[in-house]
N, C-alpha and C. Protein backbone atom coordinates (compact mmCIF):
# COMPACT_ATOMS: atom_id res chain seq x y z
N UNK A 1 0.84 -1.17 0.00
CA UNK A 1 0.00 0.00 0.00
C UNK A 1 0.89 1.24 0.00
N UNK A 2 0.63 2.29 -0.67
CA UNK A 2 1.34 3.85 -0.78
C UNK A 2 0.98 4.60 -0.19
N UNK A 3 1.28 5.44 0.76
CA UNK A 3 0.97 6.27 1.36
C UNK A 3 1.79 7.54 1.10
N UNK A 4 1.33 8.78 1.05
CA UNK A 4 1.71 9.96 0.83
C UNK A 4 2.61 10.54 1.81
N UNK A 5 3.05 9.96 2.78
CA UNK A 5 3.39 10.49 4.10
C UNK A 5 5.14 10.21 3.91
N UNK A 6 6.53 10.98 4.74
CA UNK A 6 7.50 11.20 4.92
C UNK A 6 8.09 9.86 5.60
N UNK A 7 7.00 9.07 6.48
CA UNK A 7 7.58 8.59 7.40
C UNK A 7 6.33 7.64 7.31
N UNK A 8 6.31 6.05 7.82
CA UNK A 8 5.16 5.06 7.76
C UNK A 8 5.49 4.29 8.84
N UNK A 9 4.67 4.47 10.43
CA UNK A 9 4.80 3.11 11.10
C UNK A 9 3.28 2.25 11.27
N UNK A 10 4.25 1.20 11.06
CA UNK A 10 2.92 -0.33 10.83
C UNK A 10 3.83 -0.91 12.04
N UNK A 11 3.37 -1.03 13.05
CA UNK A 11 3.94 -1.97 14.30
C UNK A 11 5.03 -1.59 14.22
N UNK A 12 5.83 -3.02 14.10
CA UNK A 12 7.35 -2.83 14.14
C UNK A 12 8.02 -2.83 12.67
N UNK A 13 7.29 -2.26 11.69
CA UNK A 13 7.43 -1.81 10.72
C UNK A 13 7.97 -0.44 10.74
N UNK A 14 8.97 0.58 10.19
CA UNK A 14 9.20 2.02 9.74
C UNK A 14 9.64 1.99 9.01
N UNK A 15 9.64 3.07 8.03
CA UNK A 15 9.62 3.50 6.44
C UNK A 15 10.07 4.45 6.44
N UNK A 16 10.90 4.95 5.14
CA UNK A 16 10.64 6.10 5.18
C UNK A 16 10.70 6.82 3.83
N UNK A 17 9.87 7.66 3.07
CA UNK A 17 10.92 7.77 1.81
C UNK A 17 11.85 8.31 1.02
N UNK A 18 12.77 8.54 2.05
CA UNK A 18 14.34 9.03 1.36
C UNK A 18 15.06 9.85 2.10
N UNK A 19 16.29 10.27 1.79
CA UNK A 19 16.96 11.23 2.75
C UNK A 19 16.18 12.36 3.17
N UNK A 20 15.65 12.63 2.63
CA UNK A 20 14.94 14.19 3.04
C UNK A 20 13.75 14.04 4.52
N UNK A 21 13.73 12.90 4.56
CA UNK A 21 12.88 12.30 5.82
C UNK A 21 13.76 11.67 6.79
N UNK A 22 15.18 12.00 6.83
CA UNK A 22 15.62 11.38 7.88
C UNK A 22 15.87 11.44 9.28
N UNK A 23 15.72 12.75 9.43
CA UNK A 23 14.93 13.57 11.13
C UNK A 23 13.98 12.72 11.41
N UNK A 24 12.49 12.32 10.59
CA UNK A 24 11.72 12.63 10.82
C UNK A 24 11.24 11.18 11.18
N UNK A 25 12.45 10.43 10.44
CA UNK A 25 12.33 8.72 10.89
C UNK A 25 13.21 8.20 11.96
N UNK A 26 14.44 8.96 12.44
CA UNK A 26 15.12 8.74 13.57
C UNK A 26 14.25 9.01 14.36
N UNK A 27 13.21 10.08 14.44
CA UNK A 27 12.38 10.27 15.87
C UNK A 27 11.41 9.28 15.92
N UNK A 28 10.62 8.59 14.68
CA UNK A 28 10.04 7.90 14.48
C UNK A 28 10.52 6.09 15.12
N UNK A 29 11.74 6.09 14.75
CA UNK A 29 12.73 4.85 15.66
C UNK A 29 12.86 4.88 17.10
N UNK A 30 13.05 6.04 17.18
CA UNK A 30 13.15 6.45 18.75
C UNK A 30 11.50 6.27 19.78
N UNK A 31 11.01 6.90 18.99
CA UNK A 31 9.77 6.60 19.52
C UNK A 31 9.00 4.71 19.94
N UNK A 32 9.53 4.36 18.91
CA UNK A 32 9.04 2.69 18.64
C UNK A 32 9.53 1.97 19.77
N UNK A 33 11.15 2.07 19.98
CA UNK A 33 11.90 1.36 20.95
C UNK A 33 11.72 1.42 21.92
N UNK A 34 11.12 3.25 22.07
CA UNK A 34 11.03 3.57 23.71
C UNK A 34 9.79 3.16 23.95
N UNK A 35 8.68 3.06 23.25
CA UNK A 35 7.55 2.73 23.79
C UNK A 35 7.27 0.71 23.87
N UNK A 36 8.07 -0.06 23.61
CA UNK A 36 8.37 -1.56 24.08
C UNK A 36 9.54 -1.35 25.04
N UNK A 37 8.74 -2.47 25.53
CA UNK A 37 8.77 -3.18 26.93
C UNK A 37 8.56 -4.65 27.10
């Protein structure tokens, strides 16, 4: 599926599409890890 968006989380899925989103997917990583437990 395509989505229009910078950044895509599906579970433990993240995406992203391309350098120009790469802020925006490190916070996106950060976020994932910190929230499992």
């Amino acid at each position: 599926m395509f989505e229009k968006k910078s950044v895509v989380v599906d579970g433990k899925i993240i995406t992203a599409n391309g350098p120009g989103a790469a802020e925006e997917f490190g916070r996106a990583i950060v976020e994932v890890l910190t929230k499992e437990k």
